[in-house]
Protein backbone atom coordinates (compact mmCIF):
# COMPACT_ATOMS: atom_id res chain seq x y z
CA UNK A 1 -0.50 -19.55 12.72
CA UNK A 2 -1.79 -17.86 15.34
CA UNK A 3 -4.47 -18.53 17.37
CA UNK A 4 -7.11 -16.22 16.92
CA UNK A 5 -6.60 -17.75 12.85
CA UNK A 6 -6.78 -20.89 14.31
CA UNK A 7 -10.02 -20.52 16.02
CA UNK A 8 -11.27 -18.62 13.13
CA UNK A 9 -10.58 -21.70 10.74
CA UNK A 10 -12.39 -24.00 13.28
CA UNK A 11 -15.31 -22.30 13.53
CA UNK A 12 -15.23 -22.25 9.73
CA UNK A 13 -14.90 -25.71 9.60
CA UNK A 14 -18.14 -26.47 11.36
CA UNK A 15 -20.28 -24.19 8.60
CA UNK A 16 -22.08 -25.97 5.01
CA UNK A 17 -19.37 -25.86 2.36
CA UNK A 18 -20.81 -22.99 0.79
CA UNK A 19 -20.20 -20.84 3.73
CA UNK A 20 -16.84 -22.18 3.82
CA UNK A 21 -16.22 -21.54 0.26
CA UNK A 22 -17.32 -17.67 0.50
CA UNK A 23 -15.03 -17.50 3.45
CA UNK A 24 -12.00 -18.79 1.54
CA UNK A 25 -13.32 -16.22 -1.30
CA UNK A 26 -13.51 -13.01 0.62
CA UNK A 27 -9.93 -14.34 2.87
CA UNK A 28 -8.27 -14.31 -0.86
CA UNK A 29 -9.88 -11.67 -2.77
CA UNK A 30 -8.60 -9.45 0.63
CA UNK A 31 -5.29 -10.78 0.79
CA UNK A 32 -4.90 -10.34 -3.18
CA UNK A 33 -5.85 -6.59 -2.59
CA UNK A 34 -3.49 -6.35 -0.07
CA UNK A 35 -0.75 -7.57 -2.23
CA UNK A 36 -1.51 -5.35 -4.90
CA UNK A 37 -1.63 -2.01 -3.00
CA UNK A 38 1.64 -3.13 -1.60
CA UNK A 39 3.26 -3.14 -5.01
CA UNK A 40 1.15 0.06 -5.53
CA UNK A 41 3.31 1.85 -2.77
CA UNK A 42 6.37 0.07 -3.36
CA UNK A 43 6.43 1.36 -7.17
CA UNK A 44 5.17 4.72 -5.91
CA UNK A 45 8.53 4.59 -3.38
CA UNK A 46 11.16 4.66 -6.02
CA UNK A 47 9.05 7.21 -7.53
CA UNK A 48 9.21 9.61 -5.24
CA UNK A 49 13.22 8.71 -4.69
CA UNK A 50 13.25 9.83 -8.73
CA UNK A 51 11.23 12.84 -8.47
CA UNK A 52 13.24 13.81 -5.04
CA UNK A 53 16.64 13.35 -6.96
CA UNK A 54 15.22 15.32 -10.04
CA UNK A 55 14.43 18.50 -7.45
CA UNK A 56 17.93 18.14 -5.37
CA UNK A 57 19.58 18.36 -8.88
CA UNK A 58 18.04 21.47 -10.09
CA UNK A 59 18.80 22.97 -6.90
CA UNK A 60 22.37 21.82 -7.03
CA UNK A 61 22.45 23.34 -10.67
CA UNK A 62 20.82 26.55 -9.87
CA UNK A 63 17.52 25.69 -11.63
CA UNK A 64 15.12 26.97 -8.86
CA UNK A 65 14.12 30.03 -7.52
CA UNK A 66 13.28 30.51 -3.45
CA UNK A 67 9.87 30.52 -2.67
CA UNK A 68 9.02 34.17 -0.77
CA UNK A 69 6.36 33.53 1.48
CA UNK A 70 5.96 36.76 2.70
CA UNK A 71 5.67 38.30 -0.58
CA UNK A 72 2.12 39.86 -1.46
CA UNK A 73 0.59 38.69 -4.47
């Protein structure tokens, strides 16, 4: 644990339970969040990888056409 955590947690400590309890609240609700945005972007990874695969295959097969960016409209 590190010590600004530490000091945190005292501090804490010293408040009416209720305080302590709407601490602990907000210190889990955030952590859960965290947690779930990091499955978020870890499903969203392989994802990508798919998609990224999917295009390299086309263009391996001849599916795709070059994109002119010069070309007028």
């Amino acid at each position: 644990m590190t010590n600004l955590l530490k000091e945190a947690f005292e501090r804490a400590s010293r408040l009416p339970e209720t305080e302590q309890d709407a601490i602990a609240a907000l210190l889990l609700a955030e952590m859960a969040d965290d947690q779930r945005w990091r499955e978020a972007f870890k499903r969203g990874e392989a994802r990508v990888a798919e998609l990224a695969e999917e295009a390299l295959e086309e263009f391996r097969t001849g599916r795709t056409t070059s994109l002119d960016l010069d070309r007028k409209k």
